[in-house]
PDB file of N, CA and C in Angstrom:
ATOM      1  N   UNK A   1       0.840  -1.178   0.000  1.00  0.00           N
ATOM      2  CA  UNK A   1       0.000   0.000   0.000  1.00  0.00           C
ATOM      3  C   UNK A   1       0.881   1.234   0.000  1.00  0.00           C
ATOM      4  N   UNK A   2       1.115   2.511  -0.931  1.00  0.00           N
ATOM      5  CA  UNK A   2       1.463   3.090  -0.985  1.00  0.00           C
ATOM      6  C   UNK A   2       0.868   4.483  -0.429  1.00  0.00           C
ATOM      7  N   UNK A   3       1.286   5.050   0.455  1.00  0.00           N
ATOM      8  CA  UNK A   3       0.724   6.561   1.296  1.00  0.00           C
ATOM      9  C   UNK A   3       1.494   7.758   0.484  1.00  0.00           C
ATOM     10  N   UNK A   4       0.485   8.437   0.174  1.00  0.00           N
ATOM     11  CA  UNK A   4       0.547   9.663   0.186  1.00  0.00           C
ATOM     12  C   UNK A   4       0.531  10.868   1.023  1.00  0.00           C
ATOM     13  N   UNK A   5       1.631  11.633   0.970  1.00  0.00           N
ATOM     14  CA  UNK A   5       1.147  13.056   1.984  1.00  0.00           C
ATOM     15  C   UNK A   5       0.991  14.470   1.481  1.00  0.00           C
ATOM     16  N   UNK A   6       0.192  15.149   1.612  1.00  0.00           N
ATOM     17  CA  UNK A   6       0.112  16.852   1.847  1.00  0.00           C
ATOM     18  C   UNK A   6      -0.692  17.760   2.342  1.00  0.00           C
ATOM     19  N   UNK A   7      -0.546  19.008   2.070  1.00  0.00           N
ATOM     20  CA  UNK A   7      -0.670  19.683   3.104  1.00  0.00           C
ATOM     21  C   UNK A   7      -1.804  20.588   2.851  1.00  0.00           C
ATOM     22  N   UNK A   8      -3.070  20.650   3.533  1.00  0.00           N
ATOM     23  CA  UNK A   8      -3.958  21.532   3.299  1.00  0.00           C
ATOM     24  C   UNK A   8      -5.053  21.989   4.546  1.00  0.00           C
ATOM     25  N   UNK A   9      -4.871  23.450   4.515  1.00  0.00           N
ATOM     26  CA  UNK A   9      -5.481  23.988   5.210  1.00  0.00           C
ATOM     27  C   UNK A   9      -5.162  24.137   6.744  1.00  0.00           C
ATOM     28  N   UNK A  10      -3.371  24.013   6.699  1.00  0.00           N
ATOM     29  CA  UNK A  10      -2.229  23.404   7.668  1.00  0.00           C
ATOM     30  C   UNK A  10      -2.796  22.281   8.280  1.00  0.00           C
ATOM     31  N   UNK A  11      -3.430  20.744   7.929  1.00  0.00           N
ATOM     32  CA  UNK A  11      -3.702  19.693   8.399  1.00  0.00           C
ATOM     33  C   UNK A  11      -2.877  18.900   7.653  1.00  0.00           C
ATOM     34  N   UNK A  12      -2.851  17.729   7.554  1.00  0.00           N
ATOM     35  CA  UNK A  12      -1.851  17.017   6.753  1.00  0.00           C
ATOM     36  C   UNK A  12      -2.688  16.104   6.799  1.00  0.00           C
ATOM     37  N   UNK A  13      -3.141  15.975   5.145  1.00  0.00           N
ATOM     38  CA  UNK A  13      -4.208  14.641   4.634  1.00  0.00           C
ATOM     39  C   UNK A  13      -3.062  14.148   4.149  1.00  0.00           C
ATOM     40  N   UNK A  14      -3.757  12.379   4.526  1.00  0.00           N
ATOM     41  CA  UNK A  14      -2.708  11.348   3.927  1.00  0.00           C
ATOM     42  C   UNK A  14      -3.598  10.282   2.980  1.00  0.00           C
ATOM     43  N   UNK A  15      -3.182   9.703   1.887  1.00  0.00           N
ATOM     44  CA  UNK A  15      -4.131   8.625   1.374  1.00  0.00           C
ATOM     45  C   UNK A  15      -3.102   7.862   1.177  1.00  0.00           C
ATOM     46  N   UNK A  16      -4.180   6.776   0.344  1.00  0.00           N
ATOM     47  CA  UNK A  16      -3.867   5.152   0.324  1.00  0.00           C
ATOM     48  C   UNK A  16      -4.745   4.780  -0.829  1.00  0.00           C
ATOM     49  N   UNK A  17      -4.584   3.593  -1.042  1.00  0.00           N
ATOM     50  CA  UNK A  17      -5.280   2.977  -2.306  1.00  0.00           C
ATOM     51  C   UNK A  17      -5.547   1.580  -0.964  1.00  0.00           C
ATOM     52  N   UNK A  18      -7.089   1.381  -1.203  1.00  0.00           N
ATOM     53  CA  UNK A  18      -7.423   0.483  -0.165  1.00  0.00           C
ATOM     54  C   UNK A  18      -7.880  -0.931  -1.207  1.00  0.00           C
ATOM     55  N   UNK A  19      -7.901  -1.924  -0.431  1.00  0.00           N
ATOM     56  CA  UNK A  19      -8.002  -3.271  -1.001  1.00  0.00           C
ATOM     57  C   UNK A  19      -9.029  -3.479  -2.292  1.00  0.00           C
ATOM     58  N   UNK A  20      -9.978  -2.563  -2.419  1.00  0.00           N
ATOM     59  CA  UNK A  20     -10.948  -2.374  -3.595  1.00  0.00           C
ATOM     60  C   UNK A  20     -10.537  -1.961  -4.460  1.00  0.00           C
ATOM     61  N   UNK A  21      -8.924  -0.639  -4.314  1.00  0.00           N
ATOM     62  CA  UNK A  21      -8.578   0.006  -5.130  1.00  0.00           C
ATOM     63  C   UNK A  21      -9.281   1.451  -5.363  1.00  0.00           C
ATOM     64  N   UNK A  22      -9.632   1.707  -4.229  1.00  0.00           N
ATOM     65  CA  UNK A  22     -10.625   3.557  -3.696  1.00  0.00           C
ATOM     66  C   UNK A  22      -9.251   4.016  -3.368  1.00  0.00           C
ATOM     67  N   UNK A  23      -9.494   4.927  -3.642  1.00  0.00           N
ATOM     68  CA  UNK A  23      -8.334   6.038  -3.359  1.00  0.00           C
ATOM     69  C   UNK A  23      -8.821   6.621  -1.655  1.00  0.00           C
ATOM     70  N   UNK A  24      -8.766   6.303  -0.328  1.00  0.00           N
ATOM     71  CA  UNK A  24      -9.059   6.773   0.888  1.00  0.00           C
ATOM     72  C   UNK A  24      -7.941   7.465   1.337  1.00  0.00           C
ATOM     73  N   UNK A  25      -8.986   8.739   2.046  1.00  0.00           N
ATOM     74  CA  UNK A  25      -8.251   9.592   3.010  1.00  0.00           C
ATOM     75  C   UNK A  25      -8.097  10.176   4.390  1.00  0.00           C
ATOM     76  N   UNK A  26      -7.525  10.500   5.348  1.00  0.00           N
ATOM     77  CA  UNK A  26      -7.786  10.992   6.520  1.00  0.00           C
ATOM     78  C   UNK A  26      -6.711  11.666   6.885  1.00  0.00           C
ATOM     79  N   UNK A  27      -6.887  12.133   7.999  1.00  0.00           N
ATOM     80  CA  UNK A  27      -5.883  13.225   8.485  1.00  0.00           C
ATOM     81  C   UNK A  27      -5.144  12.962   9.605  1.00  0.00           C
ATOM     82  N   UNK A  28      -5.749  11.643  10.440  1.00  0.00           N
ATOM     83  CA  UNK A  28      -5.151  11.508  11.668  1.00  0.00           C
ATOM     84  C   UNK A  28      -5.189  10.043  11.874  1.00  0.00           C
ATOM     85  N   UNK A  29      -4.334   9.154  12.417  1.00  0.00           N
ATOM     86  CA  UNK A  29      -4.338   7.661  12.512  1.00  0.00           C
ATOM     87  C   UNK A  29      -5.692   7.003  12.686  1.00  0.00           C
ATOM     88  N   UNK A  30      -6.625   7.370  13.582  1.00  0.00           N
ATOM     89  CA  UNK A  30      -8.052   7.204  13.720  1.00  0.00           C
ATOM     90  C   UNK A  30      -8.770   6.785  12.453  1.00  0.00           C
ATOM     91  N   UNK A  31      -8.264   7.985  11.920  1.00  0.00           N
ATOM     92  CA  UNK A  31      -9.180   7.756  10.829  1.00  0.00           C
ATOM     93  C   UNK A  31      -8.424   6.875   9.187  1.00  0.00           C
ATOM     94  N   UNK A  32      -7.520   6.673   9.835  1.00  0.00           N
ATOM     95  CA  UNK A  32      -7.134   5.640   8.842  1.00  0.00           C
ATOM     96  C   UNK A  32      -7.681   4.460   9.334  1.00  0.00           C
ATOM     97  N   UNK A  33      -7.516   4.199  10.503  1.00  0.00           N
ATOM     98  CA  UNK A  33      -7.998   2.309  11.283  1.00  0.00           C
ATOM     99  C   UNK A  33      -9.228   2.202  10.827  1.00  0.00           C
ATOM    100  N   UNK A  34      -9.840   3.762  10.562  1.00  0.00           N
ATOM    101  CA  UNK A  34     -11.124   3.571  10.257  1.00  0.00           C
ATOM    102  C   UNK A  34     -11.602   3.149   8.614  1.00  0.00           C
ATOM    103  N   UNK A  35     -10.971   3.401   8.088  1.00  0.00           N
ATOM    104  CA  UNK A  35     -11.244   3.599   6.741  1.00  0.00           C
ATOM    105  C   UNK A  35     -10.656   2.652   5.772  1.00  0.00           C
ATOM    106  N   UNK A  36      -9.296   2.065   6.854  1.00  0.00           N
ATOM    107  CA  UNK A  36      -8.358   0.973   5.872  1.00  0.00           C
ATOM    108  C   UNK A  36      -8.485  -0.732   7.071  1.00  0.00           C
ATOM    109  N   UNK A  37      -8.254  -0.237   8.304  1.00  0.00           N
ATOM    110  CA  UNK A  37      -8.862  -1.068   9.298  1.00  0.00           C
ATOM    111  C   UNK A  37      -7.204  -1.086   9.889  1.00  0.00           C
ATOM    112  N   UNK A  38      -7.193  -1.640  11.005  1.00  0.00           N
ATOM    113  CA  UNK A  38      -6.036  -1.470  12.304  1.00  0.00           C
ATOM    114  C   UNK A  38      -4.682  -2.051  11.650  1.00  0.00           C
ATOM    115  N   UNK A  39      -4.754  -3.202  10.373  1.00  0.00           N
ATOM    116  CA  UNK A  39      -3.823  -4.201  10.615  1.00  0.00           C
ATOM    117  C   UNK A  39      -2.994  -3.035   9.184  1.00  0.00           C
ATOM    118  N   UNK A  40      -3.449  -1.887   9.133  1.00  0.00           N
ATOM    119  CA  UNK A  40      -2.243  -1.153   8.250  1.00  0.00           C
ATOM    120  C   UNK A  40      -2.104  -0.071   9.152  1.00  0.00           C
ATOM    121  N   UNK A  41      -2.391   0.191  10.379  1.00  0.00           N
ATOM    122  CA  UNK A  41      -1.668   1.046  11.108  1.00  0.00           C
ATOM    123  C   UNK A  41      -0.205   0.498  11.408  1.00  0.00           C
ATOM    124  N   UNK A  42       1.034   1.219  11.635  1.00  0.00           N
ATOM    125  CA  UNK A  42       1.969   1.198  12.106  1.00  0.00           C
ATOM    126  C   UNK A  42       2.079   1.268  13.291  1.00  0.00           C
ATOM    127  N   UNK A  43       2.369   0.867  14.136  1.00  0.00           N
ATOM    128  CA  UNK A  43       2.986   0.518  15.743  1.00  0.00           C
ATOM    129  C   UNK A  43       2.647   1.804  16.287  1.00  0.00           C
ATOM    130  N   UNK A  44       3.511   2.943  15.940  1.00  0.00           N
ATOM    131  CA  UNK A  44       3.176   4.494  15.814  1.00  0.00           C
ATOM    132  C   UNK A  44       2.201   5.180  16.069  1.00  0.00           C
ATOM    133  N   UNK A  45       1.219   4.699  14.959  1.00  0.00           N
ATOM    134  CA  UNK A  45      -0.306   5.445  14.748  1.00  0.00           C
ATOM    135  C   UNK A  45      -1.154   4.439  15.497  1.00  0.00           C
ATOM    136  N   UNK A  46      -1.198   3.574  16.156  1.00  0.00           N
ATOM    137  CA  UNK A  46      -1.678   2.685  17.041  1.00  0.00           C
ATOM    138  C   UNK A  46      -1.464   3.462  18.524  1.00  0.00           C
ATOM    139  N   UNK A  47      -0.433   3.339  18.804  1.00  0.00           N
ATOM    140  CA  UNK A  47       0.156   4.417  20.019  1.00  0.00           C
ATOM    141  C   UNK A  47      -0.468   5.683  19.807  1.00  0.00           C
ATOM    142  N   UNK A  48      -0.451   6.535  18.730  1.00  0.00           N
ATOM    143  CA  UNK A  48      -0.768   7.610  18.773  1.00  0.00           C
ATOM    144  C   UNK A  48      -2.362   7.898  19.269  1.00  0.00           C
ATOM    145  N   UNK A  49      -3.086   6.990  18.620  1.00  0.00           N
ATOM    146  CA  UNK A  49      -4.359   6.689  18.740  1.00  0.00           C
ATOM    147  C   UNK A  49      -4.669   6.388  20.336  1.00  0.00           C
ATOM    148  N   UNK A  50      -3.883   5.977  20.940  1.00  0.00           N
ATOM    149  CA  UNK A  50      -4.286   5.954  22.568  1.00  0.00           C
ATOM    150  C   UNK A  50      -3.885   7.195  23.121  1.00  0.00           C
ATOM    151  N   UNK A  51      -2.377   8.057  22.819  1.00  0.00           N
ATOM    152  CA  UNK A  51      -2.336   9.202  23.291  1.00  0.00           C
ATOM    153  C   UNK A  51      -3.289  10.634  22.356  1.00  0.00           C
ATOM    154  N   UNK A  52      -3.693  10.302  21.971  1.00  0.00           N
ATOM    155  CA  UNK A  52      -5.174  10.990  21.463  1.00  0.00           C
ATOM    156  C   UNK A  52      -4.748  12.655  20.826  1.00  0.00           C
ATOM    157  N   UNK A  53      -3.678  13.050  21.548  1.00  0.00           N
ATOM    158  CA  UNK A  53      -3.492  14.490  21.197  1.00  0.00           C
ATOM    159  C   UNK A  53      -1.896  14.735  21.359  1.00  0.00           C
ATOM    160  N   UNK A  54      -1.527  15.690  20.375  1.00  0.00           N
ATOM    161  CA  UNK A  54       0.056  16.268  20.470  1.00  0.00           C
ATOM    162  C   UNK A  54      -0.296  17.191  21.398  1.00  0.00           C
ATOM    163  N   UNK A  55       0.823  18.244  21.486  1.00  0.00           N
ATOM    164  CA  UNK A  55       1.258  19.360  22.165  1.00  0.00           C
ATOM    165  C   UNK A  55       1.422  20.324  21.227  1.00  0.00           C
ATOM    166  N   UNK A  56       1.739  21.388  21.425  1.00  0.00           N
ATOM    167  CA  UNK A  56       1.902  22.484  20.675  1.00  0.00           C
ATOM    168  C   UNK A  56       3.099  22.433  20.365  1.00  0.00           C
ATOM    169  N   UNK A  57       3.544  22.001  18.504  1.00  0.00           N
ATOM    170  CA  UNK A  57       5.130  22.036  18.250  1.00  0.00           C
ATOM    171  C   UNK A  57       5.347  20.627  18.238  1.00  0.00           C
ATOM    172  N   UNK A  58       4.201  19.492  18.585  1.00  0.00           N
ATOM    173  CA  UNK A  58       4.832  17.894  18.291  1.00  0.00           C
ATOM    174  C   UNK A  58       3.096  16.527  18.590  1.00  0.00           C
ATOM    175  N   UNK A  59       2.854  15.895  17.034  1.00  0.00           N
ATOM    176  CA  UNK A  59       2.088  15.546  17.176  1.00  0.00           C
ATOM    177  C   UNK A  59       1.720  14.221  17.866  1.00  0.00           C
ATOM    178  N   UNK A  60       0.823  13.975  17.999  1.00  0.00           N
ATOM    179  CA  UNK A  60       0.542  12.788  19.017  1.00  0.00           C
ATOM    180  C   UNK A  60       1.686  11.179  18.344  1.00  0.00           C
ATOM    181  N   UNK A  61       1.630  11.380  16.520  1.00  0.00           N
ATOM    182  CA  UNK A  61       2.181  10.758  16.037  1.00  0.00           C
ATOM    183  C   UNK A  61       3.905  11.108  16.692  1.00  0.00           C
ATOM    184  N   UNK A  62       4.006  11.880  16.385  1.00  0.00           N
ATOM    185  CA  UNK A  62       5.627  12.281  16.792  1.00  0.00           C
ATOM    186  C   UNK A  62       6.287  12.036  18.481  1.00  0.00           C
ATOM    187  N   UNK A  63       4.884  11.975  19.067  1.00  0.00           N
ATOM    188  CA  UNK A  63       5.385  11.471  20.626  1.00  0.00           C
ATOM    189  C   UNK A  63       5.110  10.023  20.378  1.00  0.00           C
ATOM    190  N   UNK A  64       4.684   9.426  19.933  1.00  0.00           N
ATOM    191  CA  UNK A  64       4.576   8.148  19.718  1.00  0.00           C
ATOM    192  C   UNK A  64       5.829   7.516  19.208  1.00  0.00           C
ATOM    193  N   UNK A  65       6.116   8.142  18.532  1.00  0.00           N
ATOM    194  CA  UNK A  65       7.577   7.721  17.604  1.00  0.00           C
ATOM    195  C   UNK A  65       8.600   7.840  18.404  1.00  0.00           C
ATOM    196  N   UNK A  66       8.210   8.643  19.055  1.00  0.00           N
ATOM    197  CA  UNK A  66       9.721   9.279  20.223  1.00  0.00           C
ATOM    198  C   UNK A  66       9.525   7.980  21.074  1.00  0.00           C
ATOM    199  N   UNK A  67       8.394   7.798  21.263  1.00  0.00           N
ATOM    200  CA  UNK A  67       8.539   6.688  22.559  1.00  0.00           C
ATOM    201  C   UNK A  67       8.496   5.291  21.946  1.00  0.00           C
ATOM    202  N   UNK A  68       8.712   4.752  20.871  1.00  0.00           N
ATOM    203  CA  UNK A  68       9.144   3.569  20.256  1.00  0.00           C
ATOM    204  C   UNK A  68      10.572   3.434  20.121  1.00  0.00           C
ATOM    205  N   UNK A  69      10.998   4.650  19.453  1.00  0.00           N
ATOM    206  CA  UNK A  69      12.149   5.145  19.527  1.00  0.00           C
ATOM    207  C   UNK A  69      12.913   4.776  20.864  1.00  0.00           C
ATOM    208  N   UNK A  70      12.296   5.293  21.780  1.00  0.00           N
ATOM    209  CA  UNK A  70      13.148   5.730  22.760  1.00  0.00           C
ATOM    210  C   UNK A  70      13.295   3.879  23.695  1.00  0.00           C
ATOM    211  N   UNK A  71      11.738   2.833  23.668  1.00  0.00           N
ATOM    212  CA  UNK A  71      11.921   1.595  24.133  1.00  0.00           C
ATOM    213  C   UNK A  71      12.198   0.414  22.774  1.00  0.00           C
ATOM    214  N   UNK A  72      12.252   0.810  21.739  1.00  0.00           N
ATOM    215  CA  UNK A  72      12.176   0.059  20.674  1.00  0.00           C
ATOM    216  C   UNK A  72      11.658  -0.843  20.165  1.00  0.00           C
ATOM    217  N   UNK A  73      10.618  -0.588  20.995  1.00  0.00           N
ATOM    218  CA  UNK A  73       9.693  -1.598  20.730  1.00  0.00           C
ATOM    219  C   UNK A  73       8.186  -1.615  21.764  1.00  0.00           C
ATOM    220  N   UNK A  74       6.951  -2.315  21.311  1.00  0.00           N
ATOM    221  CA  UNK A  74       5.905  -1.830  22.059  1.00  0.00           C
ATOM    222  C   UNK A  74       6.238  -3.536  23.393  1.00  0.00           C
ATOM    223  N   UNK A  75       7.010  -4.468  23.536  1.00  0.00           N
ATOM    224  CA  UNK A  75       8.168  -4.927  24.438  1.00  0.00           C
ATOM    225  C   UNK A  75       8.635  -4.603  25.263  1.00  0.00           C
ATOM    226  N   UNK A  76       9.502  -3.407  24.890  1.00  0.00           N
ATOM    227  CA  UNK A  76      10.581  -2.758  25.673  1.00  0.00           C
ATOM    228  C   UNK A  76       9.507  -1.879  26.377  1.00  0.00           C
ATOM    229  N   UNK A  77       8.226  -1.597  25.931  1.00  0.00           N
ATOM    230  CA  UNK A  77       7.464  -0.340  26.947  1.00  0.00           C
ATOM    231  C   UNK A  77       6.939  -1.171  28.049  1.00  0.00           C
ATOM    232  N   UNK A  78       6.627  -2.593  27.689  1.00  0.00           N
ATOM    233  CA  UNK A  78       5.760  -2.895  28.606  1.00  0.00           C
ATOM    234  C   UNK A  78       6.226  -3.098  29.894  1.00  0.00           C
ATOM    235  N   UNK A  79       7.275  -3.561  30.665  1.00  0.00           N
ATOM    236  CA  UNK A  79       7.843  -3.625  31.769  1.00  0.00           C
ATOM    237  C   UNK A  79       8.272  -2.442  32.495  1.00  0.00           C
ATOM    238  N   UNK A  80       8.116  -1.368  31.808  1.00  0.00           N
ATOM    239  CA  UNK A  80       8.957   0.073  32.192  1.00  0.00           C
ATOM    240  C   UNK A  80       8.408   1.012  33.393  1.00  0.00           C
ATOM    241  N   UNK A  81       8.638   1.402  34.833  1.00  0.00           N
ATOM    242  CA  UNK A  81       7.771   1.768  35.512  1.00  0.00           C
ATOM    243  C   UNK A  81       7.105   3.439  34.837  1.00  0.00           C
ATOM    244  N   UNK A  82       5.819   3.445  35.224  1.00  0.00           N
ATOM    245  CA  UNK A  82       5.222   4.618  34.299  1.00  0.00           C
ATOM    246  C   UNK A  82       5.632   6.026  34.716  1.00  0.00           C
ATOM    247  N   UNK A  83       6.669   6.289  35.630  1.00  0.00           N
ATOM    248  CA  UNK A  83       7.709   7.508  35.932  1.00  0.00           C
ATOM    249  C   UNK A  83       8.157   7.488  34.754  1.00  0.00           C
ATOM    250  N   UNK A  84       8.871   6.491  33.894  1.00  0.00           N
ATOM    251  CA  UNK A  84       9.744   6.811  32.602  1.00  0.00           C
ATOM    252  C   UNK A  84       9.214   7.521  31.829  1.00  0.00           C
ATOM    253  N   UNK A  85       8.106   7.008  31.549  1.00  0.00           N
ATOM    254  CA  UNK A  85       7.213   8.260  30.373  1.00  0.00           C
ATOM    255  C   UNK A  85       6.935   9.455  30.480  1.00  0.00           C
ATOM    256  N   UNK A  86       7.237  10.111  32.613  1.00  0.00           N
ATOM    257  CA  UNK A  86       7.054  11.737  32.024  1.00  0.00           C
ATOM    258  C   UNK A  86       7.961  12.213  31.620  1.00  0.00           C
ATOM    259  N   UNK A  87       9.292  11.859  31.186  1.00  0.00           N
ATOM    260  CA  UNK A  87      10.642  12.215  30.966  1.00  0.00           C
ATOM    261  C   UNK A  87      10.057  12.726  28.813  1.00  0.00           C
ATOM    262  N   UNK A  88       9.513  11.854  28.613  1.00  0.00           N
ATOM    263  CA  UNK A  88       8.996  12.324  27.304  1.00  0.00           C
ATOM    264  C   UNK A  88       8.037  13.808  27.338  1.00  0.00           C
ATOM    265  N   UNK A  89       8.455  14.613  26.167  1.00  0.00           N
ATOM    266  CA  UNK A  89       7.488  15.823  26.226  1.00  0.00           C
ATOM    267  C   UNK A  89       6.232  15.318  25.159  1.00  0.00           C
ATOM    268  N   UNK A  90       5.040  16.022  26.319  1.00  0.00           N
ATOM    269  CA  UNK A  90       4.121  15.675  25.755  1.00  0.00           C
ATOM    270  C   UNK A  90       3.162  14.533  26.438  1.00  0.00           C
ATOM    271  N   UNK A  91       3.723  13.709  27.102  1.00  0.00           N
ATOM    272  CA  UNK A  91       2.991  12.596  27.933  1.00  0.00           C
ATOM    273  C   UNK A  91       2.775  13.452  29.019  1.00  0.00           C
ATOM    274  N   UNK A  92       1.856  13.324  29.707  1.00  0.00           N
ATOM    275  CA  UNK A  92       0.898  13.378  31.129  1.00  0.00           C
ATOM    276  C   UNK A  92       0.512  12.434  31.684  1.00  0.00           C
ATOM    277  N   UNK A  93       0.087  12.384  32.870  1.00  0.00           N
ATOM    278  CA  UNK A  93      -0.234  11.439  33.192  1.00  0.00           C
ATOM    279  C   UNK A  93      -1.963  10.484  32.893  1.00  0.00           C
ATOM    280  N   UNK A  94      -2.420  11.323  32.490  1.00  0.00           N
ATOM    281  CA  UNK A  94      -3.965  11.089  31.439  1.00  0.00           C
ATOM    282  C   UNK A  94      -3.681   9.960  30.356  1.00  0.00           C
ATOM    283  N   UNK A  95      -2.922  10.496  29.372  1.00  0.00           N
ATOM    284  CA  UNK A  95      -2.000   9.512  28.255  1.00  0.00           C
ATOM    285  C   UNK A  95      -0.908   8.471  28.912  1.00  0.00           C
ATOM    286  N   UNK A  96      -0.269   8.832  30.194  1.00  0.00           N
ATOM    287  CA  UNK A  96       0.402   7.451  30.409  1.00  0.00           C
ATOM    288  C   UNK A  96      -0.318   6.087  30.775  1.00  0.00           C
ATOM    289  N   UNK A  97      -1.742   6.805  31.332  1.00  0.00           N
ATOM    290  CA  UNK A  97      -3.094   5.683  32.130  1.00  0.00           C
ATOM    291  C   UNK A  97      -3.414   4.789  30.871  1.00  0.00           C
ATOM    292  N   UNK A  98      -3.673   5.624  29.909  1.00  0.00           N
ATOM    293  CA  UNK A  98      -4.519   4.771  28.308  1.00  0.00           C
ATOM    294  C   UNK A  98      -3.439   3.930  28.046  1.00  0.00           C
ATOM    295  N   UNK A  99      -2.113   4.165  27.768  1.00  0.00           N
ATOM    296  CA  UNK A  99      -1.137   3.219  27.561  1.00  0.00           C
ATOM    297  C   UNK A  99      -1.183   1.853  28.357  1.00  0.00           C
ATOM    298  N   UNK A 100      -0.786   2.706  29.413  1.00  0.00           N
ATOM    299  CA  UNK A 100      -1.044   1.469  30.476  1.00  0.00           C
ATOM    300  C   UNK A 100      -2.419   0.157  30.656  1.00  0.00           C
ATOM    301  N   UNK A 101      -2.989   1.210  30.496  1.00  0.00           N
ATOM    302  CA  UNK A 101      -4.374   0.482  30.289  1.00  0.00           C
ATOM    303  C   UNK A 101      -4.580  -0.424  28.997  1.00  0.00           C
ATOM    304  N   UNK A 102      -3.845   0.232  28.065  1.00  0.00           N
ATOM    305  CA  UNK A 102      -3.860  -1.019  26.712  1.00  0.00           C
ATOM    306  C   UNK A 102      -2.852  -2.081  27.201  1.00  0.00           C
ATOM    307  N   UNK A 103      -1.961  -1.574  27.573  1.00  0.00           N
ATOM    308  CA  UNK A 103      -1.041  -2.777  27.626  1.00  0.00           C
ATOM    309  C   UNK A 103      -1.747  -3.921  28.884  1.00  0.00           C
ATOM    310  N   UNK A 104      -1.978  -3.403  29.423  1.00  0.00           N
ATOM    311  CA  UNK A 104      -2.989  -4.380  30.623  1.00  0.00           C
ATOM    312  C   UNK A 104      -4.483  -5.380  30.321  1.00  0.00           C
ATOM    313  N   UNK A 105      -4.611  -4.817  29.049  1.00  0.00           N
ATOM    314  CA  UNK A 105      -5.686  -5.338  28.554  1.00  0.00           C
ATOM    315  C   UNK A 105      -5.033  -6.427  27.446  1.00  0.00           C
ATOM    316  N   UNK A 106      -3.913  -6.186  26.818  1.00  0.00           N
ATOM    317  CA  UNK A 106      -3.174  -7.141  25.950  1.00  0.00           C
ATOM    318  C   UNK A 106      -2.344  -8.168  27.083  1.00  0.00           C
ATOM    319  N   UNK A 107      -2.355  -7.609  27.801  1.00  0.00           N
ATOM    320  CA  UNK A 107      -1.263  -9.120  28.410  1.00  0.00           C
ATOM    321  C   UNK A 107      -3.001  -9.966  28.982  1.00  0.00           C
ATOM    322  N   UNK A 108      -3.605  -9.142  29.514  1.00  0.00           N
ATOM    323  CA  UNK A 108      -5.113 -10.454  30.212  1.00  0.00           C
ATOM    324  C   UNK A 108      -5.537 -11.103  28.874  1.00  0.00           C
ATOM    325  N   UNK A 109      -5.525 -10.403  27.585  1.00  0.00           N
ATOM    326  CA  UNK A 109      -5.873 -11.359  26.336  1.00  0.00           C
ATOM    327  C   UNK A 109      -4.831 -12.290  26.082  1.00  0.00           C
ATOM    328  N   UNK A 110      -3.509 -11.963  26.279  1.00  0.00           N
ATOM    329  CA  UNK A 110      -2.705 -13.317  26.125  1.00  0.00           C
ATOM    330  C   UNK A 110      -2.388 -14.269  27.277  1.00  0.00           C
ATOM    331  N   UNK A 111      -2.953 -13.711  28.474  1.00  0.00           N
ATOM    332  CA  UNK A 111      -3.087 -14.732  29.482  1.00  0.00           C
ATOM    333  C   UNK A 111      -4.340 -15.602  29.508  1.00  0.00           C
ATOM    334  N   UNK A 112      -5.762 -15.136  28.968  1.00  0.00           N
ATOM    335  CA  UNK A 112      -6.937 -15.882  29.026  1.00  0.00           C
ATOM    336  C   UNK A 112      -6.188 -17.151  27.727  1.00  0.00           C
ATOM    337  N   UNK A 113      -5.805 -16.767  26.492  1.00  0.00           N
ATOM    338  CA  UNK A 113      -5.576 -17.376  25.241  1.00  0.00           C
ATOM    339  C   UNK A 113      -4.634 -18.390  25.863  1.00  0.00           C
ATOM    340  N   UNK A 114      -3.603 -18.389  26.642  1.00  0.00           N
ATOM    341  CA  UNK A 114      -2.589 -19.056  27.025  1.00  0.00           C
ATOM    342  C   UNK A 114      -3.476 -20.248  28.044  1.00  0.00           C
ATOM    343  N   UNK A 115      -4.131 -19.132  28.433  1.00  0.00           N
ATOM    344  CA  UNK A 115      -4.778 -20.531  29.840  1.00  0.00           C
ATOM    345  C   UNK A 115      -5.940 -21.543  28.803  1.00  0.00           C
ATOM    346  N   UNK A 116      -6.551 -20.898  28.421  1.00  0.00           N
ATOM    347  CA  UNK A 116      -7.604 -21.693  27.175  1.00  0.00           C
ATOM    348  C   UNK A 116      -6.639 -22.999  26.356  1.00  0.00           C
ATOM    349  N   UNK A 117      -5.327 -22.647  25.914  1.00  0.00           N
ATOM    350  CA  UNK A 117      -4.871 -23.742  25.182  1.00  0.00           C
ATOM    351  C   UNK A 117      -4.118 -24.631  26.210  1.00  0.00           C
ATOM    352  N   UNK A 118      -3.865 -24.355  27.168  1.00  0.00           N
ATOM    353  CA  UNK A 118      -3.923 -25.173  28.617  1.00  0.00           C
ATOM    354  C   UNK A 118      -2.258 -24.949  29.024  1.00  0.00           C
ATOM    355  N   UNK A 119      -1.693 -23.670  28.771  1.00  0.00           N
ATOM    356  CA  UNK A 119      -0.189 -23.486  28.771  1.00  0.00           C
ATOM    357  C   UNK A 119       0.085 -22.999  30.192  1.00  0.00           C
ATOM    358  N   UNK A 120      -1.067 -22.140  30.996  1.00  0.00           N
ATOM    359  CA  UNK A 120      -1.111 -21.492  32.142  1.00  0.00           C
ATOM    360  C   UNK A 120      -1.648 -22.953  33.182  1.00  0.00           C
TER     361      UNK A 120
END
């Protein structure tokens, strides 16, 4: 799938050519999961999508990146005590809860899945 970017009306629309071959567009990761579905979001715009909003000067995408960047992985975040993340600009503690809260909800889905195939 090839993305497109530019710039209008200082927002930044991005498209795609989706599995039908429609030319779809949106402006913010949301609305791509929405329009193309989750499994062509990037790690990034997944994250971004839980921290919901940038700061003035850096977008929700760009703190997202910083903080993949910075654990290298959505791995390396999960063990990390949640002090580390105010060291990032742009996280609060509002956006460190949703993180947390996803990641807490992905490990009970791979602990129910684990106990179901009888590994737990």
């Amino acid at each position: 799938m090839e993305q497109k970017t530019k710039k209008e009306n200082k927002a930044e629309i991005k498209t795609a050519i989706n599995k039908e071959g429609k030319e779809v567009t949106w402006r913010h990761p949301g609305g791509k999961l929405l329009r193309l579905g989750p499994e062509y979001c990037t790690n990034a715009e997944l994250l971004a999508i839980l921290i919901g909003s940038g700061i003035s000067g850096k977008t929700a995408e760009e703190i997202a990146e910083e903080i993949l960047s910075k654990y290298q992985s959505f791995k390396g975040m999960v063990n990390q005590p949640l002090e580390k993340f105010y060291s990032i600009k742009g996280l609060k503690q509002v956006k460190i809860i949703r993180i947390a809260a996803a990641f807490e909800i992905a490990r009970r889905i791979v602990s129910q899945v684990l106990e179901e195939k009888g590994y737990e």
